[in-house]
Protein backbone atom coordinates (compact mmCIF):
# COMPACT_ATOMS: atom_id res chain seq x y z
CA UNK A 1 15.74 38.21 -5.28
CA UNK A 2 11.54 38.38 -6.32
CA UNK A 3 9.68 38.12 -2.79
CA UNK A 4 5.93 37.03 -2.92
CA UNK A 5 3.71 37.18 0.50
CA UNK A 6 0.86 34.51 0.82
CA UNK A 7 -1.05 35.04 3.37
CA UNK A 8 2.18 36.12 5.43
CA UNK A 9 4.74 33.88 4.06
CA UNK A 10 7.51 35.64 2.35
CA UNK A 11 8.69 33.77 -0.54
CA UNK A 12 11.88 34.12 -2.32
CA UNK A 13 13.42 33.23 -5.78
CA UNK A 14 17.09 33.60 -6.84
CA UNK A 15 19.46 32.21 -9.26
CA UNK A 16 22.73 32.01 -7.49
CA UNK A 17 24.44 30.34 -10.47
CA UNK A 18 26.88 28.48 -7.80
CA UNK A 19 26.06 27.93 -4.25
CA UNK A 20 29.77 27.25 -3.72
CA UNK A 21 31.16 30.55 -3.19
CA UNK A 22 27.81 31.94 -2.01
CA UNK A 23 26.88 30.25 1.11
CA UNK A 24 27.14 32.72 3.57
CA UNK A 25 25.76 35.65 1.21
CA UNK A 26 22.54 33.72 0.57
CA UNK A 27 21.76 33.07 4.19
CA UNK A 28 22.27 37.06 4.77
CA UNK A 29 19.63 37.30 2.38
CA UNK A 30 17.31 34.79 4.21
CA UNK A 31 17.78 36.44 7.27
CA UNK A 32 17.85 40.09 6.59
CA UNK A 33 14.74 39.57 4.54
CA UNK A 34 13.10 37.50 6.77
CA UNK A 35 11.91 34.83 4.33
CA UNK A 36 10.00 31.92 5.18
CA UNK A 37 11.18 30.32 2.24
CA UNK A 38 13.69 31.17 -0.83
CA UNK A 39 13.45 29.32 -4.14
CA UNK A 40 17.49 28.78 -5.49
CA UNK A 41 18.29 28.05 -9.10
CA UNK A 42 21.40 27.25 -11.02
CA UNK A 43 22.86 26.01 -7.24
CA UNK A 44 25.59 23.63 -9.19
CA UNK A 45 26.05 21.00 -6.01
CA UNK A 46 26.60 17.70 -6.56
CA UNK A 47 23.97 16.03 -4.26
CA UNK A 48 21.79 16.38 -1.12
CA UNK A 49 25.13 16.09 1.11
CA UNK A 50 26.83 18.83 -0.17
CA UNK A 51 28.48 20.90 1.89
CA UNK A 52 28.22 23.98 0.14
CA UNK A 53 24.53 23.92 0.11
CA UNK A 54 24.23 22.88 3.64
CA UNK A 55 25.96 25.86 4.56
CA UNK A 56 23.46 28.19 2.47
CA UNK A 57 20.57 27.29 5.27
CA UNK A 58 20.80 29.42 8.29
CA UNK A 59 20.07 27.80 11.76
CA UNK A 60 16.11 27.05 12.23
CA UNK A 61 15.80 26.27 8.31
CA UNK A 62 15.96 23.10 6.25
CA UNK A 63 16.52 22.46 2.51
CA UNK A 64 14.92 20.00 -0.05
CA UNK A 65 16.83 20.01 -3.20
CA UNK A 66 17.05 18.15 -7.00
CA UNK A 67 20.92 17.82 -8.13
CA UNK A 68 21.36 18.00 -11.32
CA UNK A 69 22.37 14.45 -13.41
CA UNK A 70 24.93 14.27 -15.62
CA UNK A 71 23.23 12.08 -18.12
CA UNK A 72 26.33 11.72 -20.33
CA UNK A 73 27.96 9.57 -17.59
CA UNK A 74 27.68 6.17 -17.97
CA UNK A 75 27.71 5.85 -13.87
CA UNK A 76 24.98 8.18 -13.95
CA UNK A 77 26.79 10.38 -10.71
CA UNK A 78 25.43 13.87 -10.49
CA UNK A 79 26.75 16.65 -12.27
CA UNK A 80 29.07 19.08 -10.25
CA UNK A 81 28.36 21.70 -12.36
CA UNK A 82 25.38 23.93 -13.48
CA UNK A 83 22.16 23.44 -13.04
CA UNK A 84 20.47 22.12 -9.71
CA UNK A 85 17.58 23.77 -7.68
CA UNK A 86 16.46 24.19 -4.29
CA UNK A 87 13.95 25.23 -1.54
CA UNK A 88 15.46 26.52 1.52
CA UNK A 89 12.40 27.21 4.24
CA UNK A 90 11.37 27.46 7.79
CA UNK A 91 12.03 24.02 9.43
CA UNK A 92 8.40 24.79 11.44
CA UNK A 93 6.82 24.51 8.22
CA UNK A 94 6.10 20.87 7.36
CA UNK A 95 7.20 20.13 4.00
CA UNK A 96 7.00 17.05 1.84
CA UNK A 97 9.07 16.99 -1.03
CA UNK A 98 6.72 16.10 -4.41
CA UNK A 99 7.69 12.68 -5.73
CA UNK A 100 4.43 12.14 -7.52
CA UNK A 101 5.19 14.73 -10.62
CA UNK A 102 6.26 14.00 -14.46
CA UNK A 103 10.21 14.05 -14.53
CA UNK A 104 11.17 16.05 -17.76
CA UNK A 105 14.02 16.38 -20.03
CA UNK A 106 14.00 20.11 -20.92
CA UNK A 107 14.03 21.68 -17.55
CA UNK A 108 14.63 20.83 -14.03
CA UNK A 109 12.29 21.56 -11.40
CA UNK A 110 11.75 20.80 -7.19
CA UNK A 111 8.39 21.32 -6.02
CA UNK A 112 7.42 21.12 -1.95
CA UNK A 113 3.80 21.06 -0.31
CA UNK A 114 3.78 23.63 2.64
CA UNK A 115 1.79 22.97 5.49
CA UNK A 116 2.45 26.15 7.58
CA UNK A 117 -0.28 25.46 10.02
CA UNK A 118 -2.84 28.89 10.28
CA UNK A 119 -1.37 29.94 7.52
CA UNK A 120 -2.57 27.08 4.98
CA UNK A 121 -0.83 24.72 2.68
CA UNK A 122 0.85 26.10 -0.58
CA UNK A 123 2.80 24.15 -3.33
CA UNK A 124 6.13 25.91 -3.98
CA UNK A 125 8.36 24.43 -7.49
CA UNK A 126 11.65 25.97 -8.17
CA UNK A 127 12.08 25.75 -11.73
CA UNK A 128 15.41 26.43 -13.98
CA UNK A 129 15.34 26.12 -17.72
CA UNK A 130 19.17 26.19 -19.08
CA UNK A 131 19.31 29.00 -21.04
CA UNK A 132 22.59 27.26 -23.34
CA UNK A 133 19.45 24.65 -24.71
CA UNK A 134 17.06 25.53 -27.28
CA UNK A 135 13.43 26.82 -26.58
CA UNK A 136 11.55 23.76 -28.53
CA UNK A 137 7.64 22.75 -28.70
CA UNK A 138 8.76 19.32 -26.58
CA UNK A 139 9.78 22.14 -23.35
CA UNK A 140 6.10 24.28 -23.74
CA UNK A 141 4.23 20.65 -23.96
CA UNK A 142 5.99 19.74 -20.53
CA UNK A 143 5.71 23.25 -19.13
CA UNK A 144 1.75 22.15 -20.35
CA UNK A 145 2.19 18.95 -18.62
CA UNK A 146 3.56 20.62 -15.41
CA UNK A 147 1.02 22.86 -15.04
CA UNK A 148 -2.20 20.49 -15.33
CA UNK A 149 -0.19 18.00 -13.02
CA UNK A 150 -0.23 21.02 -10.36
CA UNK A 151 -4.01 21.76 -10.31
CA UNK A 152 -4.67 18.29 -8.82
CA UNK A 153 -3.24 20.03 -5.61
CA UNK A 154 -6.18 22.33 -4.72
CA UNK A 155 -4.39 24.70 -2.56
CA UNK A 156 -1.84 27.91 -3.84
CA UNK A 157 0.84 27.14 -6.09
CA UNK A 158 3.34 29.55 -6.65
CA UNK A 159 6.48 28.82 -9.14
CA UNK A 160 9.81 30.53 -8.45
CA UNK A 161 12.75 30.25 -11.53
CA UNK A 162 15.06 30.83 -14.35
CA UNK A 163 13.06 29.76 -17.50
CA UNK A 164 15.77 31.68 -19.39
CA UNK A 165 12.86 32.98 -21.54
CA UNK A 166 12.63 37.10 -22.67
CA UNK A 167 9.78 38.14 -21.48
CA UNK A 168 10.50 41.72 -21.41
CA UNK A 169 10.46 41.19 -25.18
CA UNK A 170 6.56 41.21 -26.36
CA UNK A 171 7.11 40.59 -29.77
CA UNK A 172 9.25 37.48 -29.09
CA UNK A 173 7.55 34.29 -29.99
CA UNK A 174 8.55 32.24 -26.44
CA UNK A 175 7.63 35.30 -24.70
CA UNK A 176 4.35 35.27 -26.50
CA UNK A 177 3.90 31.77 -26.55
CA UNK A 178 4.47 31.37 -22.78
CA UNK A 179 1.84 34.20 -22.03
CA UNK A 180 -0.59 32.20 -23.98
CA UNK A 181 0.61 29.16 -21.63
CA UNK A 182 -0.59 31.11 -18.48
């Protein structure tokens, strides 16, 4: 997992592609690590309730998540596999889930505003990209749209995910044109 520290939170980001058989292996990594708060991507559960990701959050943390839906179904019921993302954090910390951001078709994100007291607030998004879709203009001009939405915030942002994107390549267009995005 990536750890970032802001001003002494430790911040996580993983893709566990499947919470369901990984419960007990993610909260050894929130505990022996010590994180305040660990980004998940890829977590394939079906909705808040799920049992699987319930069991992911050690005692003394909570979890805000975004399912993934399975648009193809008429009935509209979430998808009980792929995709799906998640911030597991510090129940101390007060967090409020953002409601108020674009929804997009091209990636899925959830995004939380931090209040941890002394420490400040900080706006933490867990972002996945599926990497089985196309990179197209439409995902860079909402990964645009994202990214103005966030500055309204005024306070740290940090963005934790799977964006499926090469970067280690520097003569790859995405790579290149995502650098230019930043």
């Amino acid at each position: 997992p990536t750890a970032i520290v802001h001003q002494r939170l430790l911040i996580g980001g993983l893709n566990v592609r499947s919470v369901n058989n990984k419960s007990a292996t993610i909260t050894d990594i929130i505990n022996s690590s010590q994180l305040d708060i660990l980004a998940l991507q890829e977590t394939w559960h079906e909705n808040s309730d799920s049992l699987t990701l319930r069991r992911a959050v050690p005692d003394g943390y909570s979890v805000i998540d975004e399912a993934r839906v399975n648009k193809n179904s008429a009935s509209q019921q979430h998808s009980k596999f792929h995709g799906g993302v998640a911030i597991i954090y510090r129940s101390e910390y007060n967090a409020k889930k953002l409601v108020s951001l674009p929804h997009f078709s091209t990636f899925e994100y959830v995004g939380c505003r931090f209040n941890a007291s002394h420490k400040g607030d900080v706006v933490i998004l867990s972002v996945y990209r599926p990497g089985s879709k196309s990179i197209t203009s439409q995902f860079f001009t909402e990964l645009t749209t994202l990214f103005e939405s966030l500055v309204t915030f005024r306070c740290p942002v940090v963005i934790l995910g799977d964006l499926n994107i090469h970067l280690e390549r520097a003569d790859d267009v995405y790579s290149c044109e995502f650098a230019d995005l930043l």
